[in-house]
C-alpha atoms as a PDB file:
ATOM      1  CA  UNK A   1       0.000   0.000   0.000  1.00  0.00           C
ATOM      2  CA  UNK A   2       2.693   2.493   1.038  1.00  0.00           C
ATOM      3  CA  UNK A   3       4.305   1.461  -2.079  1.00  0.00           C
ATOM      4  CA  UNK A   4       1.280   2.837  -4.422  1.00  0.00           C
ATOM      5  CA  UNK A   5       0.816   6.018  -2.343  1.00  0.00           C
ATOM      6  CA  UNK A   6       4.515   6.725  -3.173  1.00  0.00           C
ATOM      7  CA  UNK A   7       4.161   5.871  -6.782  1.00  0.00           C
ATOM      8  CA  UNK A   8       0.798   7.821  -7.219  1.00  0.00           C
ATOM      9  CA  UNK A   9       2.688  11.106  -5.185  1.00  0.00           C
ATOM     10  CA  UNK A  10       5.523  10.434  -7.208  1.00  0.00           C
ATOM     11  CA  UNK A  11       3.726  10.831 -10.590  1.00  0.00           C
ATOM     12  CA  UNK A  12       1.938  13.662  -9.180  1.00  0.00           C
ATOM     13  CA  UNK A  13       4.754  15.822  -8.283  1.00  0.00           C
ATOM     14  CA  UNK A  14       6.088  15.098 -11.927  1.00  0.00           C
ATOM     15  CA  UNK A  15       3.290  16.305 -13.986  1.00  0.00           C
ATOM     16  CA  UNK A  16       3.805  19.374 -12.074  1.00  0.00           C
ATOM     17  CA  UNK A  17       7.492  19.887 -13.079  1.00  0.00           C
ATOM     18  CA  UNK A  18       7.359  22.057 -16.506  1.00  0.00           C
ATOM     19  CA  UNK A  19       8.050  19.959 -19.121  1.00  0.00           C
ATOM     20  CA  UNK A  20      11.280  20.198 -21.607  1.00  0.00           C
ATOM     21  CA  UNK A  21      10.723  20.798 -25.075  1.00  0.00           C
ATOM     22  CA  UNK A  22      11.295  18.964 -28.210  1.00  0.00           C
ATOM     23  CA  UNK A  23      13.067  21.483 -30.241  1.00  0.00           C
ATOM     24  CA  UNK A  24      16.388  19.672 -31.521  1.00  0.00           C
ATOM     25  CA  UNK A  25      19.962  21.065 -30.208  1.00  0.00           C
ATOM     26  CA  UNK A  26      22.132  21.902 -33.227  1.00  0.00           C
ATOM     27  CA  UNK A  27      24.971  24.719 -32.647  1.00  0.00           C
ATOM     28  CA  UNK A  28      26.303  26.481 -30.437  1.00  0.00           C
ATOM     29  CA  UNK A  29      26.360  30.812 -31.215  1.00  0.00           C
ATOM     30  CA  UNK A  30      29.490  32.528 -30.357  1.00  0.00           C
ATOM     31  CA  UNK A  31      29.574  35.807 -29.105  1.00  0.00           C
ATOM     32  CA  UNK A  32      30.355  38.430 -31.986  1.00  0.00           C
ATOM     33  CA  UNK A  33      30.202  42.005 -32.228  1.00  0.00           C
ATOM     34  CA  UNK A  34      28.484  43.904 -35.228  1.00  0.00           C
ATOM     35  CA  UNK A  35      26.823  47.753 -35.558  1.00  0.00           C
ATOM     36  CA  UNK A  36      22.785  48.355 -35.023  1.00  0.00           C
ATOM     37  CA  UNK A  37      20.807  50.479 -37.723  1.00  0.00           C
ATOM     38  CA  UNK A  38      21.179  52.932 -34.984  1.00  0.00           C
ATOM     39  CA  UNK A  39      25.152  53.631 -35.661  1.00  0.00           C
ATOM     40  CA  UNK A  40      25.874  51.716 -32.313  1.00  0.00           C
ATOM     41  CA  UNK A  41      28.059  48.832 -31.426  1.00  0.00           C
ATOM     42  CA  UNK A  42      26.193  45.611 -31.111  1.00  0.00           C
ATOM     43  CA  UNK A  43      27.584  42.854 -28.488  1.00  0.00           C
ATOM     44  CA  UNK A  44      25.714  39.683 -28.471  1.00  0.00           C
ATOM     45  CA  UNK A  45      25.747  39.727 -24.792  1.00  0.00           C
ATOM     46  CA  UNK A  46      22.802  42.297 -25.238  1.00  0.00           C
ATOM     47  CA  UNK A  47      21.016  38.886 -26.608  1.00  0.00           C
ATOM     48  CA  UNK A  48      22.661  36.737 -23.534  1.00  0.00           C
ATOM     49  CA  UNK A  49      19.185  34.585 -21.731  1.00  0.00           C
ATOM     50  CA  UNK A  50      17.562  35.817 -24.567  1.00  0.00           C
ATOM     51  CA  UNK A  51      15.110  33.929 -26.925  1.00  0.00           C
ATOM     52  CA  UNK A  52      16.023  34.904 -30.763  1.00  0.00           C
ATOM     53  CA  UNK A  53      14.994  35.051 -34.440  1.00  0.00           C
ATOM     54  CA  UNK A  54      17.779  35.150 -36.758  1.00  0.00           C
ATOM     55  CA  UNK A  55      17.916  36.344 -40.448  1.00  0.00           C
ATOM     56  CA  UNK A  56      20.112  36.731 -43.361  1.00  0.00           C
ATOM     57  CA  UNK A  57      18.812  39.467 -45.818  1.00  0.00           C
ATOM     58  CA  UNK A  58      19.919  42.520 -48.078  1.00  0.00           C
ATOM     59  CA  UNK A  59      18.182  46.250 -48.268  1.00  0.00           C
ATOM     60  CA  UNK A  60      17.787  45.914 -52.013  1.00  0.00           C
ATOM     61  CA  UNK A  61      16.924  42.366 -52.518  1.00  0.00           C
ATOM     62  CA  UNK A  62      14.557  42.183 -55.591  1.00  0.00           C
ATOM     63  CA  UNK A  63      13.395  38.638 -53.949  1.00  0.00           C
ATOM     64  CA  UNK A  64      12.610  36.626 -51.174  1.00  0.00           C
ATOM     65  CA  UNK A  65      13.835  39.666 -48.646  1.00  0.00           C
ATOM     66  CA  UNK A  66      10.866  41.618 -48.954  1.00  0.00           C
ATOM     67  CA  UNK A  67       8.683  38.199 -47.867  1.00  0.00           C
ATOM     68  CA  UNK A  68      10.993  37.783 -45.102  1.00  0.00           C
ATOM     69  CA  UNK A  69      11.258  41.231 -43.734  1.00  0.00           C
ATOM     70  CA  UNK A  70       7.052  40.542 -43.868  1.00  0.00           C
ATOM     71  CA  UNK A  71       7.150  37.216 -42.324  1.00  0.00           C
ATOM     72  CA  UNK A  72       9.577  39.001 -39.195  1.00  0.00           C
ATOM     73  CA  UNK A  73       7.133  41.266 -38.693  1.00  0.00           C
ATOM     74  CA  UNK A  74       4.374  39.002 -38.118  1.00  0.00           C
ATOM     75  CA  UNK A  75       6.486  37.043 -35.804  1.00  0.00           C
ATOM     76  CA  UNK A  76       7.444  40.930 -34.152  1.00  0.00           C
ATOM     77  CA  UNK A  77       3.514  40.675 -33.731  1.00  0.00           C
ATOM     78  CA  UNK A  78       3.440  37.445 -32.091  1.00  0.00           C
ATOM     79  CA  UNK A  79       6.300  38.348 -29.980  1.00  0.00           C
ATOM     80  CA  UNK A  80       5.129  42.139 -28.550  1.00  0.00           C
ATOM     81  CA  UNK A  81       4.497  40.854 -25.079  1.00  0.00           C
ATOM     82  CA  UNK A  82       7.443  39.102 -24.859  1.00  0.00           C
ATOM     83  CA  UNK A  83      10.038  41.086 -23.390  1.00  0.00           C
ATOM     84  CA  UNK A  84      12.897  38.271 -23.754  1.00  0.00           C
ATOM     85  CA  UNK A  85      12.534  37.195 -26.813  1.00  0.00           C
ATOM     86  CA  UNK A  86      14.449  39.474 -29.652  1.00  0.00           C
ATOM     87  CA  UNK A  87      14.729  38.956 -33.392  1.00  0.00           C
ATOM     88  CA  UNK A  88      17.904  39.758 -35.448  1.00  0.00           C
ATOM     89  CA  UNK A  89      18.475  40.578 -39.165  1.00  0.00           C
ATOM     90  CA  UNK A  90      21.640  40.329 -40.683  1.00  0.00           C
ATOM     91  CA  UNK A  91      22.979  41.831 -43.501  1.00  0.00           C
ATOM     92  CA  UNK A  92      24.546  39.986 -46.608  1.00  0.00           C
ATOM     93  CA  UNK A  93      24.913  43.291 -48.455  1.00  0.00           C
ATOM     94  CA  UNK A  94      27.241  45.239 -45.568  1.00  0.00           C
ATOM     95  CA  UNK A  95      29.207  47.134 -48.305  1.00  0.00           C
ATOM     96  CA  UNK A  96      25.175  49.107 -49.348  1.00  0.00           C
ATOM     97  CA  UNK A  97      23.528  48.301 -45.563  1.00  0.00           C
ATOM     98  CA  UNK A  98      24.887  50.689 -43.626  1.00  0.00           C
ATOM     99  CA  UNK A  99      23.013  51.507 -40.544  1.00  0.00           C
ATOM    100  CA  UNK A 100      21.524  54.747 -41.618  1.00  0.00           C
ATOM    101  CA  UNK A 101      20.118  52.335 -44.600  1.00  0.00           C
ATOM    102  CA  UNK A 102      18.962  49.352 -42.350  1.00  0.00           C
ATOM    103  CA  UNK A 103      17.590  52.515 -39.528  1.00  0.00           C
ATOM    104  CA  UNK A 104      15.256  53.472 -42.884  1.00  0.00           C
ATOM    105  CA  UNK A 105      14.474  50.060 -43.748  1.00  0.00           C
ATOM    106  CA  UNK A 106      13.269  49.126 -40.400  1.00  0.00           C
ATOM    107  CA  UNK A 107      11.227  51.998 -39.847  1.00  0.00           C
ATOM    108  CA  UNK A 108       9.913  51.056 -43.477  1.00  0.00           C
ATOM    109  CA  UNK A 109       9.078  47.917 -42.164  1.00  0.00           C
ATOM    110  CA  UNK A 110       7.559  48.499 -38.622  1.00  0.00           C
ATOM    111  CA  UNK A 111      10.340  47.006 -36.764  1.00  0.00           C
ATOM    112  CA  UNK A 112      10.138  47.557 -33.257  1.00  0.00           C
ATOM    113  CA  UNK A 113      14.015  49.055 -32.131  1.00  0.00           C
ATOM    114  CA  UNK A 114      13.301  47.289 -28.689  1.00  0.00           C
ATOM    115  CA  UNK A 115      12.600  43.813 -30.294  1.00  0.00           C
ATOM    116  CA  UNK A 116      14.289  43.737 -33.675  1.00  0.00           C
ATOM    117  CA  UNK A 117      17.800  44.662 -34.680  1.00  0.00           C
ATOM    118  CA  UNK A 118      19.584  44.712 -38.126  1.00  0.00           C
ATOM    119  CA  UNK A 119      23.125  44.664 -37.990  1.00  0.00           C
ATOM    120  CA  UNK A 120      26.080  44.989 -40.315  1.00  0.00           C
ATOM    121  CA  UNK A 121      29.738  45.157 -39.611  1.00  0.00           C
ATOM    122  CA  UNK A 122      32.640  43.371 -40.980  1.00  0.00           C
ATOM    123  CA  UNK A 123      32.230  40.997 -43.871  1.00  0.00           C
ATOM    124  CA  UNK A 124      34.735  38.487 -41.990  1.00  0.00           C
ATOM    125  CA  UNK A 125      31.989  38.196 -39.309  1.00  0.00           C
ATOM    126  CA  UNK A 126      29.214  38.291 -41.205  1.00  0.00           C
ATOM    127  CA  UNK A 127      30.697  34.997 -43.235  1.00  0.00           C
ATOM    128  CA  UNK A 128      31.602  33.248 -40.016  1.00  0.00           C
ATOM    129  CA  UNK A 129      27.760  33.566 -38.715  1.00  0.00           C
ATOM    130  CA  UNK A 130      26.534  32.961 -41.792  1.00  0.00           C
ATOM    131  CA  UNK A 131      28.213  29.904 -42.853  1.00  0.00           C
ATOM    132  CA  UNK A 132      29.752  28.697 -40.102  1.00  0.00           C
ATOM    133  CA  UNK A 133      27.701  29.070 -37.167  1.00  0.00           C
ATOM    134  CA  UNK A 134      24.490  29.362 -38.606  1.00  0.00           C
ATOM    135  CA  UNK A 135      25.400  27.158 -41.281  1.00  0.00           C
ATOM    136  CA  UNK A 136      23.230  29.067 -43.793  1.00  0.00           C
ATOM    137  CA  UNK A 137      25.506  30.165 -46.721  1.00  0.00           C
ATOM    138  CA  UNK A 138      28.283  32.192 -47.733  1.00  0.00           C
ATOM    139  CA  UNK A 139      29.043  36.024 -48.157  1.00  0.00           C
ATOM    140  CA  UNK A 140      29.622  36.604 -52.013  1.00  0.00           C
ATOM    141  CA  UNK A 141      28.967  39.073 -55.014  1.00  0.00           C
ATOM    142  CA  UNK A 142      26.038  36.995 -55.587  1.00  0.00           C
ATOM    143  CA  UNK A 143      24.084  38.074 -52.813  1.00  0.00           C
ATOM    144  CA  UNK A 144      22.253  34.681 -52.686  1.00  0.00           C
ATOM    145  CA  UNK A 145      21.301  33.906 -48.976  1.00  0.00           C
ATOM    146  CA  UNK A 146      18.965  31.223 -47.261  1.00  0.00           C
ATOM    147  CA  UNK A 147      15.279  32.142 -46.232  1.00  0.00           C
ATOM    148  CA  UNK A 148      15.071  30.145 -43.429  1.00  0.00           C
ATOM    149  CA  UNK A 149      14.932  31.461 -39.821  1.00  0.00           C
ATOM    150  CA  UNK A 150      16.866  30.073 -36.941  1.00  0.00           C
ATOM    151  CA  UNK A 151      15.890  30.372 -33.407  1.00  0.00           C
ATOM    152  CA  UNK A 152      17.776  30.562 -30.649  1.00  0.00           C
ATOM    153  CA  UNK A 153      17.357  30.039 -27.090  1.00  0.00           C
ATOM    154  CA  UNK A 154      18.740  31.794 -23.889  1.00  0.00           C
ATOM    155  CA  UNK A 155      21.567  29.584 -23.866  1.00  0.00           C
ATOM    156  CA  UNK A 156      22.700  30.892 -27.519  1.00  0.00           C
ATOM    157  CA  UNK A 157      22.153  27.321 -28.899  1.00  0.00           C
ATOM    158  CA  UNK A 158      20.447  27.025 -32.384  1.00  0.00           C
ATOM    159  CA  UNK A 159      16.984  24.850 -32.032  1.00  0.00           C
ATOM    160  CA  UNK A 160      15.356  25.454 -35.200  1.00  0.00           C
ATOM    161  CA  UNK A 161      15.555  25.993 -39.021  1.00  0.00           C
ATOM    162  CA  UNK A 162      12.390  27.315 -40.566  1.00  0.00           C
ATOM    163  CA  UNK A 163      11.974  27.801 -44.118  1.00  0.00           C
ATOM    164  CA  UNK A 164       9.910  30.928 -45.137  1.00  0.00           C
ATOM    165  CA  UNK A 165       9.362  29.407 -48.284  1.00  0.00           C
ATOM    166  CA  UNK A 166       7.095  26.418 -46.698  1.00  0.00           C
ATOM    167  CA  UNK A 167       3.506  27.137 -46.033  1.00  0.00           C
ATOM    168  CA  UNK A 168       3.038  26.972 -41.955  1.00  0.00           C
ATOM    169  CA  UNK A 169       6.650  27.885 -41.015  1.00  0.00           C
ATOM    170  CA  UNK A 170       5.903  31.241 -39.261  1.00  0.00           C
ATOM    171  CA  UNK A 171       3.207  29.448 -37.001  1.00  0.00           C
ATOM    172  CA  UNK A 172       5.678  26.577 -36.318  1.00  0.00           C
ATOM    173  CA  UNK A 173       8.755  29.145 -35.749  1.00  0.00           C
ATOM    174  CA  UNK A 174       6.047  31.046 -33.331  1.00  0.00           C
ATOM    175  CA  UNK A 175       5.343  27.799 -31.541  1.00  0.00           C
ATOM    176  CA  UNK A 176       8.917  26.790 -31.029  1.00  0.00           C
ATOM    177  CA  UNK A 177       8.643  30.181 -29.825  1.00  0.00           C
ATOM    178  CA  UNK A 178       6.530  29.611 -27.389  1.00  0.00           C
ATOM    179  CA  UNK A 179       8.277  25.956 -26.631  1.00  0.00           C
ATOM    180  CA  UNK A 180      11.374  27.757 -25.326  1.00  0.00           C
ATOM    181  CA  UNK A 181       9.462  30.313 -23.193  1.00  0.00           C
ATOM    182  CA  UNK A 182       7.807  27.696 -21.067  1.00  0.00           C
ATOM    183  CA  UNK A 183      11.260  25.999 -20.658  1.00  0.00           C
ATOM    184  CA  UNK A 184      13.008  26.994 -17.447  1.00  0.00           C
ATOM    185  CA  UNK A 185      15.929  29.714 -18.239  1.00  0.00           C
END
């Protein structure tokens, strides 16, 4: 008998201990340092026990940046109440996007200076978060960059890729969202 009350307590008490999610663990995200559309110096600590939304984009991208800047904005929506979660847009383009160019474009866009930041700064880090943190692509004359997002949680681990391209990847990025909020910091 004491046996089952211990079991049954035990069980209890573990439905009541918040649950870990199921987002994957991929990479780790170093520190780096960049420049905010505000003219300011940009440390990633500002992002440390933060939730994030990352990007790779251009100002005067004739394709899939427009749809992306959108799609950030409706996550920006989703996130408004959400002090500690942040979303970041990267340049691919720093040699046109400097930060009196990406202040413009975000106020074009709606972006919220407490919540979103678009950053540019040296190509050499801008190719190391791109391709080799991120694992997204490379820095080239091109200009051709992935549309997925990548979030982040507060631990500056990567836990999702979601491709803007797919129908149902904002609501999924917004749940994963919502996955690493209830998660214990």
């Amino acid at each position: 008998m004491k046996l089952a009350v211990i079991l049954a307590l035990t069980l209890t008490l573990g439905a009541c201990i918040p649950s870990k999610s199921s987002l994957p663990l991929f990479y780790d995200v170093p520190e780096f340092q960049l420049i905010a559309q505000d003219g300011q110096p940009f440390d990633s600590k500002i992002l440390a026990g933060k939730i994030w939304v990352a990007d790779f984009i251009y100002t005067t991208c004739p394709g899939p940046c427009p749809r992306m800047t959108s799609q950030m904005h409706d996550v920006q929506k989703a996130i408004l109440t959400m002090p500690d979660v942040k979303l970041v847009s990267f340049t691919v383009d720093p040699a046109r996007d400097t930060p009196p160019v990406l202040a413009e474009y975000a106020k074009l866009h709606g972006a919220s200076a407490e919540h979103w930041y678009f950053l540019t700064g040296p190509v050499s880090t801008l190719q190391k978060l791109d391709r080799d943190t991120f694992k997204l692509g490379n820095l080239d004359r091109t200009l051709q960059h992935s549309t997925r997002f990548v979030l982040v949680d507060r631990q500056a681990r990567i836990r999702g890729y979601y491709d803007t391209s797919e129908s149902g990847a904002i609501r999924k990025l917004i749940e994963g969202i919502n996955a690493l909020a209830r998660e214990s910091s």
